[in-house]
Protein backbone atom coordinates (compact mmCIF):
# COMPACT_ATOMS: atom_id res chain seq x y z
CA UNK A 1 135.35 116.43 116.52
CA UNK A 2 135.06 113.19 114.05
CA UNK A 3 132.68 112.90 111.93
CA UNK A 4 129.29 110.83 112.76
CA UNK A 5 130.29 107.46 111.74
CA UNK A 6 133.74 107.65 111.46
CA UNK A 7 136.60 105.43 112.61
CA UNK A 8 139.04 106.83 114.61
CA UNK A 9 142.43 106.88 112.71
CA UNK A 10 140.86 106.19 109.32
CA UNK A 11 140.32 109.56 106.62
CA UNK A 12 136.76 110.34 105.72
CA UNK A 13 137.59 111.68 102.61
CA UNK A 14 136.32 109.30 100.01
CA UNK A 15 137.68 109.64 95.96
CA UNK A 16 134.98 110.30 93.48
CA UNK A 17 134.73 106.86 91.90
CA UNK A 18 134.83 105.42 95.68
CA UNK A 19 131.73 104.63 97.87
CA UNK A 20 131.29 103.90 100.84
CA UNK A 21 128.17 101.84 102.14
CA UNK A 22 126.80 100.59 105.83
CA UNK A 23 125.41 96.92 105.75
CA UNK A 24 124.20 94.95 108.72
CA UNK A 25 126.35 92.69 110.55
CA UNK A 26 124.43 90.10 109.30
CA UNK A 27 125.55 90.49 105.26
CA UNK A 28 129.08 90.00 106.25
CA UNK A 29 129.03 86.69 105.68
CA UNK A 30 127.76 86.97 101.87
CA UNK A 31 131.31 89.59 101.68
CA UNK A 32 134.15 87.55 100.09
CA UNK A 33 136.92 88.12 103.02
CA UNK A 34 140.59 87.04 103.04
CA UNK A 35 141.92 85.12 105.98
CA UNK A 36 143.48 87.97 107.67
CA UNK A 37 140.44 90.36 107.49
CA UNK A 38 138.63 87.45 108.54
CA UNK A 39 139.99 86.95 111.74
CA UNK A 40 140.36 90.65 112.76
CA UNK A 41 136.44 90.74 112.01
CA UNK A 42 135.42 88.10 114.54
CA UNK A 43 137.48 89.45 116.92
CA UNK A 44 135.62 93.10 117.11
């Protein structure tokens, strides 16, 4: 069973010095993107 909030096909484990953070939609565009992540991102 994954874990609540996971993404299927991506590890949960997360390194000490590693965070991980959930942010509204909406603060994506104050996230400094390249153009490749960009595009994926719009398309979701």
């Amino acid at each position: 069973m994954p874990e609540i909030g996971s993404i299927p096909g991506h590890g949960t484990d997360v390194p000490d010095h590693e965070a991980i953070i959930r942010l509204p939609k909406v603060m994506l565009q104050y996230i400094p993107q390249s153009a490749d992540e960009e595009s994926s991102a719009h398309d979701a």
